[in-house]
Protein backbone atom coordinates (compact mmCIF):
# COMPACT_ATOMS: atom_id res chain seq x y z
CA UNK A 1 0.00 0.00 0.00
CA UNK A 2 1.60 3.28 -1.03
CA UNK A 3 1.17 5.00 2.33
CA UNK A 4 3.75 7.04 4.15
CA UNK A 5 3.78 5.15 8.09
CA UNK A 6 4.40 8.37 9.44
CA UNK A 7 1.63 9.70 8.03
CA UNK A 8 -0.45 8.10 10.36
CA UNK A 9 -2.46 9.74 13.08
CA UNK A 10 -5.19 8.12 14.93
CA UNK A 11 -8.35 10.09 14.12
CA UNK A 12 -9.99 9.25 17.74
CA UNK A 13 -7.07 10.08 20.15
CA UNK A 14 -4.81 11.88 18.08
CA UNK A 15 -1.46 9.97 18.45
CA UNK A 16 0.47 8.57 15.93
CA UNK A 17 -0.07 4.78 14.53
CA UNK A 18 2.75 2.89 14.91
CA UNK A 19 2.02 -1.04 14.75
CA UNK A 20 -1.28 -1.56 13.61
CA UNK A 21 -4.93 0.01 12.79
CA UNK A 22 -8.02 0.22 11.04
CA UNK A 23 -7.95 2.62 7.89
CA UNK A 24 -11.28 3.69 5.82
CA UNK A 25 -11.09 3.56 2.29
CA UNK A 26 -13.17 3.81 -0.92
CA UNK A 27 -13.22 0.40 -2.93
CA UNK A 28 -12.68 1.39 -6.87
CA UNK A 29 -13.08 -2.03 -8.48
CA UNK A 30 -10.58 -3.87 -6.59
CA UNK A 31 -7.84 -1.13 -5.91
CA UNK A 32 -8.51 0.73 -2.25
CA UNK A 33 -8.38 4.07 -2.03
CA UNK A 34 -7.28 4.44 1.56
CA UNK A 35 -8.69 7.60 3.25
CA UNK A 36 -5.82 8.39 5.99
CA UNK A 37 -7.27 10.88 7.47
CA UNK A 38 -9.91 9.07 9.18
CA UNK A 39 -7.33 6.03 10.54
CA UNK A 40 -8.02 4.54 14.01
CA UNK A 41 -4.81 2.97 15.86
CA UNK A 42 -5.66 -0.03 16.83
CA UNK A 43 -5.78 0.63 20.51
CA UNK A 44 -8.95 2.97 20.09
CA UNK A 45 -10.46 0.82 17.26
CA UNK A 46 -9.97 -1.94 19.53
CA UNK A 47 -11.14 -0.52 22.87
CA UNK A 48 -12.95 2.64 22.13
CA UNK A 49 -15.18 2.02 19.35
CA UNK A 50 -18.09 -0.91 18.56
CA UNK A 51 -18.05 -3.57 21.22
CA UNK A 52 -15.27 -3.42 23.91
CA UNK A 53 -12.71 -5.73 23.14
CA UNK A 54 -13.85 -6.49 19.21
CA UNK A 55 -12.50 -5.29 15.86
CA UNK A 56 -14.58 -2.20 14.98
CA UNK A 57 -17.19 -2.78 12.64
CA UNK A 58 -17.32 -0.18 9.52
CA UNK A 59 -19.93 1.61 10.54
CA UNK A 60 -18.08 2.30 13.96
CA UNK A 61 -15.38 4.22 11.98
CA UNK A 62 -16.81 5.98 9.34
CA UNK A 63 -20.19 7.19 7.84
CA UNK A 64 -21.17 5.09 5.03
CA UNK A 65 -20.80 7.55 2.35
CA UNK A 66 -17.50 8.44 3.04
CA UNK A 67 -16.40 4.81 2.33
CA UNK A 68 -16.58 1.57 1.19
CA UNK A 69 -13.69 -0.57 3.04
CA UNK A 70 -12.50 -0.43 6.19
CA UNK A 71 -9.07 -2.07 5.85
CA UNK A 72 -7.41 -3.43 8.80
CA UNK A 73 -3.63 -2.81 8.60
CA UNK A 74 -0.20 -3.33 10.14
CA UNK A 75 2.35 -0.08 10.49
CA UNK A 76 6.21 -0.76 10.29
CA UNK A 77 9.42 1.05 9.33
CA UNK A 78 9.04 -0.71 5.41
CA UNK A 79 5.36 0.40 4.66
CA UNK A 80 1.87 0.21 5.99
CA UNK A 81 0.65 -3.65 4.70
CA UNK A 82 -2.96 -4.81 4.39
CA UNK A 83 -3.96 -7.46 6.48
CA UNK A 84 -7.84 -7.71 5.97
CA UNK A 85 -11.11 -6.32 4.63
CA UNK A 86 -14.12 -5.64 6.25
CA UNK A 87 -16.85 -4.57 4.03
């Protein structure tokens, strides 16, 4: 994914995503379109939003017409990888 790692600031509590998080994106026939600005570390997706102690759903994250996708994802020094889709 062509996404700076450093560019990555949790939209809930602000800090910087370091190892892994949940990132919004539009789906244009198979290519995401991730929106970074509304990124959730993984702590707060976690924790903080949907059920305590469950992967967010979508609709936790974002507002349905801002995306399609929310991709969960895994931050290191090489890149910002895709791990899964939740539609």
């Amino acid at each position: 994914m062509e996404l700076d790692p450093d560019a990555l600031t949790c939209s809930h509590c602000g800090e910087p995503i370091t190892d892994s998080g949940y990132l919004p994106a539009t789906d244009a026939s198979g290519t995401y379109q991730p929106i970074p600005e509304a990124a959730v570390c993984g702590a707060c997706g976690f924790n903080e939003l949907g059920m305590t102690g469950c992967a967010p759903e979508p609709t936790d994250v974002f507002d349905s017409d801002t995306a399609d996708v929310l991709l969960y994802v895994t931050v290191s020094d090489e890149g910002v990888e895709r791990v899964s889709v939740k539609e």
